[in-house]
PDB file of N, CA and C in Angstrom:
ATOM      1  N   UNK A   1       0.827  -1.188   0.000  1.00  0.00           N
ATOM      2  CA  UNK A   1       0.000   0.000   0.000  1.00  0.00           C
ATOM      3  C   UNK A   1       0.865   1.243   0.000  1.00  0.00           C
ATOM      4  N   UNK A   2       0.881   2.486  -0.605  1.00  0.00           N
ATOM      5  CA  UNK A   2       1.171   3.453  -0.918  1.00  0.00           C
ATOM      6  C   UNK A   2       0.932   3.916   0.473  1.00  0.00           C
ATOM      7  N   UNK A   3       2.122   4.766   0.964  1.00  0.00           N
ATOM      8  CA  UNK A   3       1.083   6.028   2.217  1.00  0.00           C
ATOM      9  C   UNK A   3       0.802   7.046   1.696  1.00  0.00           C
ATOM     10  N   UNK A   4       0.542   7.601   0.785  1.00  0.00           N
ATOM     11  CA  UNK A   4      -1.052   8.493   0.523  1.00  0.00           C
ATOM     12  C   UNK A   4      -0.746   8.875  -0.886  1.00  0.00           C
ATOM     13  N   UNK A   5      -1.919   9.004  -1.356  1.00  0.00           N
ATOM     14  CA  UNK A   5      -2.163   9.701  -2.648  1.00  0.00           C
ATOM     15  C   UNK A   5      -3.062  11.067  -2.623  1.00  0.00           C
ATOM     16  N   UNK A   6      -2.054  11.751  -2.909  1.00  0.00           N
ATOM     17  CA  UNK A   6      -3.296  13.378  -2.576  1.00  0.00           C
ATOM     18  C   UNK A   6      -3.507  13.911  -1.312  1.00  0.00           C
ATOM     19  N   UNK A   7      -4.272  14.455  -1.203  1.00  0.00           N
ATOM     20  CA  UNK A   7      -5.482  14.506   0.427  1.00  0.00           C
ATOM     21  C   UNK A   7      -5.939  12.901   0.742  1.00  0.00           C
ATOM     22  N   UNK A   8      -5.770  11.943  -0.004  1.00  0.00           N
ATOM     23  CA  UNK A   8      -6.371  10.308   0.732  1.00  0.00           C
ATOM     24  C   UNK A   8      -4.879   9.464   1.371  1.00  0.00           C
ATOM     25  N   UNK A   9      -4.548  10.315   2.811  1.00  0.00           N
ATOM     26  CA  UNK A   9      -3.689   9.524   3.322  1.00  0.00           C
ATOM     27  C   UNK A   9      -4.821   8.530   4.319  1.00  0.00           C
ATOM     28  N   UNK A  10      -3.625   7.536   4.834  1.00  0.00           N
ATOM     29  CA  UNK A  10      -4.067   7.066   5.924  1.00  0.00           C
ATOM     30  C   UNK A  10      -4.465   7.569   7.016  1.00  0.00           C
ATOM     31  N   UNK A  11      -3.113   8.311   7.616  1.00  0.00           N
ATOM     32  CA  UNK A  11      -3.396   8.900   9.139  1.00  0.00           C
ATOM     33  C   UNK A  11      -4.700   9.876   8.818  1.00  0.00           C
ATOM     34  N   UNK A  12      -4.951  10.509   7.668  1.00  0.00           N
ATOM     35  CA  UNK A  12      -5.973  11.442   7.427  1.00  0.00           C
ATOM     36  C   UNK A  12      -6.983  10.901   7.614  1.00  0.00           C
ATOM     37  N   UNK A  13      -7.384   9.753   6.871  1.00  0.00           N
ATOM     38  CA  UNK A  13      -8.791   8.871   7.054  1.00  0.00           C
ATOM     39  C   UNK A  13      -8.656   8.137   8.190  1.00  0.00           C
ATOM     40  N   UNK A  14      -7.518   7.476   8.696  1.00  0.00           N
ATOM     41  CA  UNK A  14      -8.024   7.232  10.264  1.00  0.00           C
ATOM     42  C   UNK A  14      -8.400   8.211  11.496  1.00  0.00           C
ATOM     43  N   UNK A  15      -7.622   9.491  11.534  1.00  0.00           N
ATOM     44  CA  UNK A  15      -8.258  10.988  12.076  1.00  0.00           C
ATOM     45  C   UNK A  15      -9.869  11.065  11.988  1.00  0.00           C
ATOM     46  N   UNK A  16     -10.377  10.770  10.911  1.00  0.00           N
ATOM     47  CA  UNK A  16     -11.149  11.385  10.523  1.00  0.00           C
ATOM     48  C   UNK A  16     -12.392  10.113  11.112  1.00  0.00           C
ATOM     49  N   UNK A  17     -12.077   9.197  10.725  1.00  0.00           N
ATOM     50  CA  UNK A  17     -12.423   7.735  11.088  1.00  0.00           C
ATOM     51  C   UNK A  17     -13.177   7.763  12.393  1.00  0.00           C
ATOM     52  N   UNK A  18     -11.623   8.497  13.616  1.00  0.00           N
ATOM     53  CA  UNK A  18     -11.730   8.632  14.896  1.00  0.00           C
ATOM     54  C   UNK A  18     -12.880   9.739  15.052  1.00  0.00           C
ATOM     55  N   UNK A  19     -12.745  10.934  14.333  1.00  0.00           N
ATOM     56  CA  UNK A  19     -14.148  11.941  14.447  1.00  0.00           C
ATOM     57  C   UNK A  19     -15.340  11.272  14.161  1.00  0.00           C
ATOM     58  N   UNK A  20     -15.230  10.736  13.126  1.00  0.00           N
ATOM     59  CA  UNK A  20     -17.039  10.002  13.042  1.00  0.00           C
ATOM     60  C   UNK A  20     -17.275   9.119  14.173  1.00  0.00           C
ATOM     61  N   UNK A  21     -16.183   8.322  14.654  1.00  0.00           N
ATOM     62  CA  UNK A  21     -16.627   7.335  16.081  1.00  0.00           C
ATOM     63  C   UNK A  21     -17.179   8.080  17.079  1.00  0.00           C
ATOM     64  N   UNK A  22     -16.403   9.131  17.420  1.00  0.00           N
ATOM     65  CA  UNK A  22     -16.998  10.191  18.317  1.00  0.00           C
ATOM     66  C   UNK A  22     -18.065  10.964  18.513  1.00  0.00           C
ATOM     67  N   UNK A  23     -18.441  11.398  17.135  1.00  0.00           N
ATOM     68  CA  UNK A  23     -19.636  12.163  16.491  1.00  0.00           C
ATOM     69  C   UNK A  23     -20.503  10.963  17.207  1.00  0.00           C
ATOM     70  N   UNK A  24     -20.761   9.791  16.406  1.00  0.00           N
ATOM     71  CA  UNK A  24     -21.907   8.593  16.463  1.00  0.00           C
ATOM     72  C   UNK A  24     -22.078   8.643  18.075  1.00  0.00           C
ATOM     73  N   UNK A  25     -20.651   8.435  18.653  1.00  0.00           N
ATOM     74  CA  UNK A  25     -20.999   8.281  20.137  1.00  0.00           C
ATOM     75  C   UNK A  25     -21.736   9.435  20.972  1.00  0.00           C
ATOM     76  N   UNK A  26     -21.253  10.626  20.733  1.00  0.00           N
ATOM     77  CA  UNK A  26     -22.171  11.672  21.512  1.00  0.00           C
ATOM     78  C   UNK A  26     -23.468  11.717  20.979  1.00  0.00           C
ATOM     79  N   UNK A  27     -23.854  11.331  19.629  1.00  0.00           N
ATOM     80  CA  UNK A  27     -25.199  10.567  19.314  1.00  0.00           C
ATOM     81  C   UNK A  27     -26.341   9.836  20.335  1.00  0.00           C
ATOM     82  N   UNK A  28     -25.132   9.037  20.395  1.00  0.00           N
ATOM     83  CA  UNK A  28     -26.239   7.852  20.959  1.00  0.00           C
ATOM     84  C   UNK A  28     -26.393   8.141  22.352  1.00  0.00           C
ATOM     85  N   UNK A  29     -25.365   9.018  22.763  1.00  0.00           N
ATOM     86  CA  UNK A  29     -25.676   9.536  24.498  1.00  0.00           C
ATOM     87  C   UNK A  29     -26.647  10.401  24.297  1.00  0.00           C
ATOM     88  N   UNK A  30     -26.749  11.644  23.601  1.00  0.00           N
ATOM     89  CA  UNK A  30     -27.989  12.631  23.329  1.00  0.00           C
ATOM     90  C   UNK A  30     -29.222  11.631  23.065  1.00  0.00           C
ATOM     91  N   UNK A  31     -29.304  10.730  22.040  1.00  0.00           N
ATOM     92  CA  UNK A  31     -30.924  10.017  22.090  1.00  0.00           C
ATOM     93  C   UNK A  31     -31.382   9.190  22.903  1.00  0.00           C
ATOM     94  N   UNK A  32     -30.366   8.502  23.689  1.00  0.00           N
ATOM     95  CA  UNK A  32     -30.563   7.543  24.865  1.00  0.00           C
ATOM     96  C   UNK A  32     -30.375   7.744  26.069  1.00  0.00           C
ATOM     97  N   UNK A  33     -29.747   8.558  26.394  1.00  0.00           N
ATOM     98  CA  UNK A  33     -29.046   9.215  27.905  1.00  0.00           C
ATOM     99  C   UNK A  33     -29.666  10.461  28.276  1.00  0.00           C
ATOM    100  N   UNK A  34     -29.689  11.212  27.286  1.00  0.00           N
ATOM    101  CA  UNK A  34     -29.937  12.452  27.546  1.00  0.00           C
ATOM    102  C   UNK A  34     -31.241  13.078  27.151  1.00  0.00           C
ATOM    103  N   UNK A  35     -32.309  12.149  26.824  1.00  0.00           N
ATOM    104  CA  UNK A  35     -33.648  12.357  26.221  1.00  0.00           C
ATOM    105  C   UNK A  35     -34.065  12.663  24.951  1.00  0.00           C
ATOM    106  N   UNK A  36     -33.236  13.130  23.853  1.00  0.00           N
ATOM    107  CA  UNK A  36     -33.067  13.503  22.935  1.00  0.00           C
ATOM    108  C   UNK A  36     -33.274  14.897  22.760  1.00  0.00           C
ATOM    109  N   UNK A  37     -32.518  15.809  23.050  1.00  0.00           N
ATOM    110  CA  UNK A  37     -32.619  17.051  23.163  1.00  0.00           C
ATOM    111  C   UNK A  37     -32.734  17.578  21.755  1.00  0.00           C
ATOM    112  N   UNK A  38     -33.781  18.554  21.204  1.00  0.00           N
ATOM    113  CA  UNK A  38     -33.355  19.272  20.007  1.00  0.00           C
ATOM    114  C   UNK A  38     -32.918  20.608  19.948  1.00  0.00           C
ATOM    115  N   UNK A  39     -32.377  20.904  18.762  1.00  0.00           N
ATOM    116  CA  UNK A  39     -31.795  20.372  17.869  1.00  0.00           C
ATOM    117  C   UNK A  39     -30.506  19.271  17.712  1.00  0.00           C
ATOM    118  N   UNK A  40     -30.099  19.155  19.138  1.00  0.00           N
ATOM    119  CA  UNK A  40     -28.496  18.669  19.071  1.00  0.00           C
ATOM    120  C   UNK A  40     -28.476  17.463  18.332  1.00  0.00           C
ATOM    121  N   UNK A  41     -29.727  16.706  18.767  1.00  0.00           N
ATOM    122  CA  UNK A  41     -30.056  15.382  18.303  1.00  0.00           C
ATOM    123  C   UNK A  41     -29.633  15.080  16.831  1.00  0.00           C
ATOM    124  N   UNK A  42     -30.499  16.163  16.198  1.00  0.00           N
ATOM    125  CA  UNK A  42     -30.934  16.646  14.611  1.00  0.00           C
ATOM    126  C   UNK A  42     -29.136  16.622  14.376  1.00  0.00           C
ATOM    127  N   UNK A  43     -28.632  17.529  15.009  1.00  0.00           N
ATOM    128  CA  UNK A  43     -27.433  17.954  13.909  1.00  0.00           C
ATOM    129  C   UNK A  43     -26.611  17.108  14.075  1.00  0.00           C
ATOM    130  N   UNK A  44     -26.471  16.326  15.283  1.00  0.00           N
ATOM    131  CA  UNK A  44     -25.280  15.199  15.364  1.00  0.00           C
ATOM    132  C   UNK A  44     -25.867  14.039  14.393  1.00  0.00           C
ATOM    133  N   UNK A  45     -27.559  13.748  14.143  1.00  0.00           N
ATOM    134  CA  UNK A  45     -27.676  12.982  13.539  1.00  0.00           C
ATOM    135  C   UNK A  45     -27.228  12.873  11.533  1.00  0.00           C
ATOM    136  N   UNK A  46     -27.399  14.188  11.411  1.00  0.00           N
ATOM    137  CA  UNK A  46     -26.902  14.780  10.561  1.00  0.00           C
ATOM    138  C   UNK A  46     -25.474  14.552  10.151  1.00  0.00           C
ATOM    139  N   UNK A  47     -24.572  15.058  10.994  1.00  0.00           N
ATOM    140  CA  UNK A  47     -23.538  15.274  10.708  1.00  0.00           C
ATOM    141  C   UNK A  47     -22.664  13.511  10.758  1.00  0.00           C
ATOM    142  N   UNK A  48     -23.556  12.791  11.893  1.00  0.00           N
ATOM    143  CA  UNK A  48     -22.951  11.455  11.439  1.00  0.00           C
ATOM    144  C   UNK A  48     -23.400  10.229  10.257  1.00  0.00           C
ATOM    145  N   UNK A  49     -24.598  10.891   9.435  1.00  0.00           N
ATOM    146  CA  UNK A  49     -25.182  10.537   7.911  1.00  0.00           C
ATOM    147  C   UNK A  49     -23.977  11.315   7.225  1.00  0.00           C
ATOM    148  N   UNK A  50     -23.347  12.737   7.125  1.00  0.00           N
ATOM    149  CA  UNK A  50     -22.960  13.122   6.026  1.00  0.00           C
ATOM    150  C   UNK A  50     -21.265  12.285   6.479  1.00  0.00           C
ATOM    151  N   UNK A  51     -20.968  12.418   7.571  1.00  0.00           N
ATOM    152  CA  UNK A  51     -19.806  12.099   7.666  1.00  0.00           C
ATOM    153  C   UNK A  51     -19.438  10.568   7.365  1.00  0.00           C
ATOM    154  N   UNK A  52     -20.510   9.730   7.452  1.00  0.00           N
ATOM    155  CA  UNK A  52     -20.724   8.193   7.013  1.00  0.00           C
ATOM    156  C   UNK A  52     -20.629   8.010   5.589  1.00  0.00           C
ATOM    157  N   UNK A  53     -21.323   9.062   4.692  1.00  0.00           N
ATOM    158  CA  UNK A  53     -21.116   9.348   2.888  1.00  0.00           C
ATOM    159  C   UNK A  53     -20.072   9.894   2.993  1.00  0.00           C
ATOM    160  N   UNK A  54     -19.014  10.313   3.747  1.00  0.00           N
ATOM    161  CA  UNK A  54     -17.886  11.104   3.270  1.00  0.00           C
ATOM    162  C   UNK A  54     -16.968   9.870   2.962  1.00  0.00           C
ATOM    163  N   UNK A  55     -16.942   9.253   4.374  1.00  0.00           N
ATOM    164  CA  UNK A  55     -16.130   8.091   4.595  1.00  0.00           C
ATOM    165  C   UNK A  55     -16.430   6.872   3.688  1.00  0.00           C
ATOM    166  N   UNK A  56     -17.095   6.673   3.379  1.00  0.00           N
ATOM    167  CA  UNK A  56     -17.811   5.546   2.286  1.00  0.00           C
ATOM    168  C   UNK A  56     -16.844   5.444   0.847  1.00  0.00           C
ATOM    169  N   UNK A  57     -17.378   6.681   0.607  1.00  0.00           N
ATOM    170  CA  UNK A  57     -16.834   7.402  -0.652  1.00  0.00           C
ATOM    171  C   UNK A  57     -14.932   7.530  -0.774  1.00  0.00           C
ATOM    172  N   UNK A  58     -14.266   8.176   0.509  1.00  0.00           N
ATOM    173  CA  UNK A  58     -13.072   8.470   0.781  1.00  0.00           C
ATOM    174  C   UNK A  58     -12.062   6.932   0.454  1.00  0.00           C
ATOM    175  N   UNK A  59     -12.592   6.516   1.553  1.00  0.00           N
ATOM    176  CA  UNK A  59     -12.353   4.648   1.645  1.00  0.00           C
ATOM    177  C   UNK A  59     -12.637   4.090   0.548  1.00  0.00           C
ATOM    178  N   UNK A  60     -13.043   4.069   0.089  1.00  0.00           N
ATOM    179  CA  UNK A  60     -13.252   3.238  -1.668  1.00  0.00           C
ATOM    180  C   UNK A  60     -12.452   3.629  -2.563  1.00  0.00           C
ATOM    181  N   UNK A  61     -12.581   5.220  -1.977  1.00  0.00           N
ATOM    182  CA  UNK A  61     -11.196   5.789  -3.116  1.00  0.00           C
ATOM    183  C   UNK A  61     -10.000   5.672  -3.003  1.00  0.00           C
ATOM    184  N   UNK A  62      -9.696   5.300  -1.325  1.00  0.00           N
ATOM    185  CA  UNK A  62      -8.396   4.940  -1.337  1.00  0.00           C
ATOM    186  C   UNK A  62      -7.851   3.732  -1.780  1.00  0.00           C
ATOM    187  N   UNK A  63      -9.236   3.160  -1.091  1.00  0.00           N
ATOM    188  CA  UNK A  63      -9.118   1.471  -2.194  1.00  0.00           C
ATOM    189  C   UNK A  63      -8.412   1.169  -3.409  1.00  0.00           C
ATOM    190  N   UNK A  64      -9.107   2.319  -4.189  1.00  0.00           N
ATOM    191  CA  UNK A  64      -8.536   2.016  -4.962  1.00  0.00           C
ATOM    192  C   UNK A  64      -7.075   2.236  -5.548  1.00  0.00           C
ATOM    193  N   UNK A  65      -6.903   3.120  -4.420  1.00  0.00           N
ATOM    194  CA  UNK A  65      -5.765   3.885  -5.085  1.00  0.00           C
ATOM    195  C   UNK A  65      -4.168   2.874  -4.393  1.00  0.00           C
ATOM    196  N   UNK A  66      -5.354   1.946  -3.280  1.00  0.00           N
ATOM    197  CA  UNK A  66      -3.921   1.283  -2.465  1.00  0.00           C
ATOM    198  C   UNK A  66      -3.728   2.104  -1.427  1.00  0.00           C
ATOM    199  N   UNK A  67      -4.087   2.552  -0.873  1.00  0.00           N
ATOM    200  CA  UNK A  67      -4.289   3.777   0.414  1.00  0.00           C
ATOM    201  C   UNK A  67      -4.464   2.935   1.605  1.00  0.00           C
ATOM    202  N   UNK A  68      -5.876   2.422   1.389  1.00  0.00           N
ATOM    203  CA  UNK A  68      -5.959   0.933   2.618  1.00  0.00           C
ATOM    204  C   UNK A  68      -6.992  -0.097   1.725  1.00  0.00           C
ATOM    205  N   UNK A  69      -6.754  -0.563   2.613  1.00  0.00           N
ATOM    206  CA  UNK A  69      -7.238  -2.160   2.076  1.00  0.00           C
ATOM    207  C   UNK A  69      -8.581  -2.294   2.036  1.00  0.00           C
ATOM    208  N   UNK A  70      -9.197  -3.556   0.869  1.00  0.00           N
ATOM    209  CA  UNK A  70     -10.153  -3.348   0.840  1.00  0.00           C
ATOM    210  C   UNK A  70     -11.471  -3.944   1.759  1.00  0.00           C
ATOM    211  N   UNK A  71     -10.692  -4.959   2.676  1.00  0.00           N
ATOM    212  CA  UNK A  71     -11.115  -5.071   3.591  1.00  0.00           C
ATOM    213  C   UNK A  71     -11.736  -3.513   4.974  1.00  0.00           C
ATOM    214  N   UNK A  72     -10.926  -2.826   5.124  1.00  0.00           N
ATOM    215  CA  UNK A  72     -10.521  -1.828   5.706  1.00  0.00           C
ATOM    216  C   UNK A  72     -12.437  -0.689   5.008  1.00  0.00           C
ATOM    217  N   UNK A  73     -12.447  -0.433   4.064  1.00  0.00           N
ATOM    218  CA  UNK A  73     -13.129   0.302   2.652  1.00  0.00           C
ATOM    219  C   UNK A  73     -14.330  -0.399   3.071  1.00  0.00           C
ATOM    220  N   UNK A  74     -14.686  -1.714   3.041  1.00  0.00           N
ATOM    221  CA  UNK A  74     -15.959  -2.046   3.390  1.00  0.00           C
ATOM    222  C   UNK A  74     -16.214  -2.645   4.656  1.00  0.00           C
ATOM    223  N   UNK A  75     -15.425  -2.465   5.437  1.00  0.00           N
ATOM    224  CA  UNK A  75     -15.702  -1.878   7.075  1.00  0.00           C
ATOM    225  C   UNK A  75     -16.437  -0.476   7.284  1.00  0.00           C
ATOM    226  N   UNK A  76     -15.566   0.382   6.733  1.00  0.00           N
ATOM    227  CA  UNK A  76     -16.270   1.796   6.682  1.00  0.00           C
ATOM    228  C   UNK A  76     -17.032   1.845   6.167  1.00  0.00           C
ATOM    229  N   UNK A  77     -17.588   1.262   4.744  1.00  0.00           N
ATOM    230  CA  UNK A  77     -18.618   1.833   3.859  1.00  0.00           C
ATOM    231  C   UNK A  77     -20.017   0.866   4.466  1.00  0.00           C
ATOM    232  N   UNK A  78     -19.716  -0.445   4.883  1.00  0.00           N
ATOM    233  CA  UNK A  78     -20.943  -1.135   4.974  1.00  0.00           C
ATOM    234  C   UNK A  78     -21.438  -1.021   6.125  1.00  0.00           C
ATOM    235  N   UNK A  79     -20.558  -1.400   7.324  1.00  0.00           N
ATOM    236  CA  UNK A  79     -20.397  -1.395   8.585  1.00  0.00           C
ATOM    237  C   UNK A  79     -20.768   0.088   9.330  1.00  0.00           C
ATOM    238  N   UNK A  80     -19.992   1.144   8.568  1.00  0.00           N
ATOM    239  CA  UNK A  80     -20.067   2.547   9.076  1.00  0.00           C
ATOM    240  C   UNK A  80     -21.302   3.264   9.365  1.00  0.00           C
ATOM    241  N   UNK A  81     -22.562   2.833   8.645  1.00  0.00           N
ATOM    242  CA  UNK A  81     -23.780   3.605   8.790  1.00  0.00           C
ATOM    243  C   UNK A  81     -24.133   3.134   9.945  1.00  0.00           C
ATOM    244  N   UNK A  82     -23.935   1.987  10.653  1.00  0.00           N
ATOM    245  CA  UNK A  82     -24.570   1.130  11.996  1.00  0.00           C
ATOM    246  C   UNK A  82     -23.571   1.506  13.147  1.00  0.00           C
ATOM    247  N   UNK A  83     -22.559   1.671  12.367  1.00  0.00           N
ATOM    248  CA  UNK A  83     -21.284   1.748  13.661  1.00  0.00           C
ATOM    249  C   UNK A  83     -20.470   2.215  13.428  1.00  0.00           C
ATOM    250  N   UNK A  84     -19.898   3.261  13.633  1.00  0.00           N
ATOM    251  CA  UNK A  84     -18.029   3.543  12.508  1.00  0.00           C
ATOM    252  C   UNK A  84     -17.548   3.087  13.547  1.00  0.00           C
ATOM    253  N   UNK A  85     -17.591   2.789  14.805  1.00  0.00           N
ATOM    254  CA  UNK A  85     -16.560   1.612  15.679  1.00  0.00           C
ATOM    255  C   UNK A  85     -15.642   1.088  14.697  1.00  0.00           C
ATOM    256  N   UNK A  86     -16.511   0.158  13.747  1.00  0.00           N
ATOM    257  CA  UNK A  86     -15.768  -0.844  13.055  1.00  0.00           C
ATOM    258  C   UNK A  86     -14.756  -0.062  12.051  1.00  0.00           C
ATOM    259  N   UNK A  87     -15.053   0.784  11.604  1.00  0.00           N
ATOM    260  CA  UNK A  87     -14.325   1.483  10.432  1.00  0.00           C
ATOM    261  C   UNK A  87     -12.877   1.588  11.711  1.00  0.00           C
ATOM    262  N   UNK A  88     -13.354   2.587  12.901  1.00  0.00           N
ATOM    263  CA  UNK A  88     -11.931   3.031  13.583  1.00  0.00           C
ATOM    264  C   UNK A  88     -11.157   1.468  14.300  1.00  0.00           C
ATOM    265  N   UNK A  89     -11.719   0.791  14.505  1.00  0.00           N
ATOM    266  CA  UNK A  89     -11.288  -0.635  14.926  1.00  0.00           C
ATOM    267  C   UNK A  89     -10.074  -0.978  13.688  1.00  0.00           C
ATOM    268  N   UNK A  90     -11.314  -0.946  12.215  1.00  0.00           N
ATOM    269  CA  UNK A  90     -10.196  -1.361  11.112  1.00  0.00           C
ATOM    270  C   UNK A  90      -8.848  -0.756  11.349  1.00  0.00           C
ATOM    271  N   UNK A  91      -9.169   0.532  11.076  1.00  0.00           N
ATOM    272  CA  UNK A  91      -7.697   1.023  11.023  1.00  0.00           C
ATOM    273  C   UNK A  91      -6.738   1.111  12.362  1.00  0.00           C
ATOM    274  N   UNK A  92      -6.989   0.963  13.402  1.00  0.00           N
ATOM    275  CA  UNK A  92      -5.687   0.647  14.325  1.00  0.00           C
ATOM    276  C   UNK A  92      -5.692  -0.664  13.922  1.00  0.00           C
ATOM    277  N   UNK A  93      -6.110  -1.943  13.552  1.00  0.00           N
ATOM    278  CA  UNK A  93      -6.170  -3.115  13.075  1.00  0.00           C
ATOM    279  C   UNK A  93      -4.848  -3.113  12.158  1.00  0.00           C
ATOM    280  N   UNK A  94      -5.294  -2.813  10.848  1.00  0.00           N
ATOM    281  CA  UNK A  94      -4.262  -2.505   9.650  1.00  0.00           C
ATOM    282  C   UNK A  94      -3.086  -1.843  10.369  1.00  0.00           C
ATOM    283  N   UNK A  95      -3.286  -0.965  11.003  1.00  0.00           N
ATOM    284  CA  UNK A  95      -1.838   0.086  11.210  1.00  0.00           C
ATOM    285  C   UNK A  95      -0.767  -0.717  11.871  1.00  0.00           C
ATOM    286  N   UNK A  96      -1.317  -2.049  12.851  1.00  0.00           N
ATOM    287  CA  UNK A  96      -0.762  -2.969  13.935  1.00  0.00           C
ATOM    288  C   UNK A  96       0.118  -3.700  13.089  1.00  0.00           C
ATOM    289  N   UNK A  97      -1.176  -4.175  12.061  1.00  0.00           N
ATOM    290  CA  UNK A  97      -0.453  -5.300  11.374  1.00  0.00           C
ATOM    291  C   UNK A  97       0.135  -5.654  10.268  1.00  0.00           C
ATOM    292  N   UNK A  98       0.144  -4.211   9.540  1.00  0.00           N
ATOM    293  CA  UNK A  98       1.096  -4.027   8.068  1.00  0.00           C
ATOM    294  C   UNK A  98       1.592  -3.442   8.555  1.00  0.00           C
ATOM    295  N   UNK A  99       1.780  -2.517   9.779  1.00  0.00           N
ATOM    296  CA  UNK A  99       3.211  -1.337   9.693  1.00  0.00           C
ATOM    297  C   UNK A  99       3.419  -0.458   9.058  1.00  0.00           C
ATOM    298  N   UNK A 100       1.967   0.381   8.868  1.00  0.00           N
ATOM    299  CA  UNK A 100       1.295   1.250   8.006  1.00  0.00           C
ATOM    300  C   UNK A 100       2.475   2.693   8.257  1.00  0.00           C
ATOM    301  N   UNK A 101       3.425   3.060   7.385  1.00  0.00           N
ATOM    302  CA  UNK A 101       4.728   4.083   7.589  1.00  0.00           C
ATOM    303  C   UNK A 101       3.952   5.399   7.880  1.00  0.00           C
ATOM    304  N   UNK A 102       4.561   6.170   8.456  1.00  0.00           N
ATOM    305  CA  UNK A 102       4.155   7.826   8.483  1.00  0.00           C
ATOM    306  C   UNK A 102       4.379   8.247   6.917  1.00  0.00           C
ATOM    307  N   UNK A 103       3.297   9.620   6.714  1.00  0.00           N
ATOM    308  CA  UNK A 103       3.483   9.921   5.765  1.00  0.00           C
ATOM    309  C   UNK A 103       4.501  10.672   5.331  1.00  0.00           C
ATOM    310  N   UNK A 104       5.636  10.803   6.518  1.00  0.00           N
ATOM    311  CA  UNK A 104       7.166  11.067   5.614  1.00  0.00           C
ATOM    312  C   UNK A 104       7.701  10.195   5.096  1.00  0.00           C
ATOM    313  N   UNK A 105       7.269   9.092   4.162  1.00  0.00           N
ATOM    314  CA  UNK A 105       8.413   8.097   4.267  1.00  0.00           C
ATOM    315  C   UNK A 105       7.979   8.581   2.912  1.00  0.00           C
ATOM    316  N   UNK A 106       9.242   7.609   2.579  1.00  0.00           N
ATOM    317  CA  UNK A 106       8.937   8.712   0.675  1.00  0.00           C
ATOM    318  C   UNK A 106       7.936   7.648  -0.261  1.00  0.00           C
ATOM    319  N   UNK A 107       7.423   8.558  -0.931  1.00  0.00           N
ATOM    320  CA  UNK A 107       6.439   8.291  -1.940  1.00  0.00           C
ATOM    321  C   UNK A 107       6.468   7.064  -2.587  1.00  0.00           C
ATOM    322  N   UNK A 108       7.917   6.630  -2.903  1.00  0.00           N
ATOM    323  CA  UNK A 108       7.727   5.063  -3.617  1.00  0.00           C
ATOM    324  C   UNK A 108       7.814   3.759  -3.048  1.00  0.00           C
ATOM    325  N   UNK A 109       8.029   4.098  -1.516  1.00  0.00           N
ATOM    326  CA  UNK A 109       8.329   3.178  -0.435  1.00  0.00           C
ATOM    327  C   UNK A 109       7.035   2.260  -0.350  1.00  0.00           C
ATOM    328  N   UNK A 110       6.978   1.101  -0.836  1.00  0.00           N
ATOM    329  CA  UNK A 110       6.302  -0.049  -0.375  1.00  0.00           C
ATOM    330  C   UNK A 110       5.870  -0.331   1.172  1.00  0.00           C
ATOM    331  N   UNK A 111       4.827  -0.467   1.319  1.00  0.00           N
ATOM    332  CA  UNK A 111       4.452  -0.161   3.165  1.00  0.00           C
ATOM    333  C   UNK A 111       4.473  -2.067   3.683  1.00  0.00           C
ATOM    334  N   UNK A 112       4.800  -3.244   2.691  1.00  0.00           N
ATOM    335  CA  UNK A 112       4.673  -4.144   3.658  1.00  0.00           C
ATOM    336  C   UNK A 112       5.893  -4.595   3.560  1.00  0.00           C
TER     337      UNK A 112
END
């Protein structure tokens, strides 16, 4: 796997990975914990639908590009609307076990 092509690095989509886990989670505390307060409800629900199409989309593209795996891509894309747990699970997963390089390592460097 390449470490990044463009704006589709790894550490970027796992960052980002980690924000949607978070988003979903203060979710589910606002509709279950906290009574469902509005609007907060509305916009976190919101923002973890658009951020679930971001990631869907992002992850496939890295797919393809060799960014992460495609295992990794349909964690996020299938898995992600129910849970992005799994999406952020994937990627400390992958990072453990290919030895996923920082994105200084140079551009033609093979990551396994």
């Amino acid at each position: 796997m390449r470490p990044g092509a463009g704006p589709l690095t790894f550490t970027r989509l796992k960052w980002t990975s980690f924000t949607h886990s978070c988003v979903y989670l203060a979710l589910l505390i606002s509709a279950f914990a906290a009574g469902k307060p509005e609007p907060l409800t509305f916009v976190l629900g919101l923002a973890h639908g658009l951020l679930w199409i971001f990631m869907s989309l992002a992850c496939i593209t890295a797919a393809r590009l060799r960014v992460v795996s495609l295992r990794l891509a349909v964690a996020v894309a299938v898995l992600g609307g129910i849970g992005p747990f799994f999406g952020s699970y994937e990627f400390i997963r992958e990072q453990r076990g290919h030895g996923v390089p920082d994105e200084a390592a140079p551009k033609g460097r093979d990551s396994r």
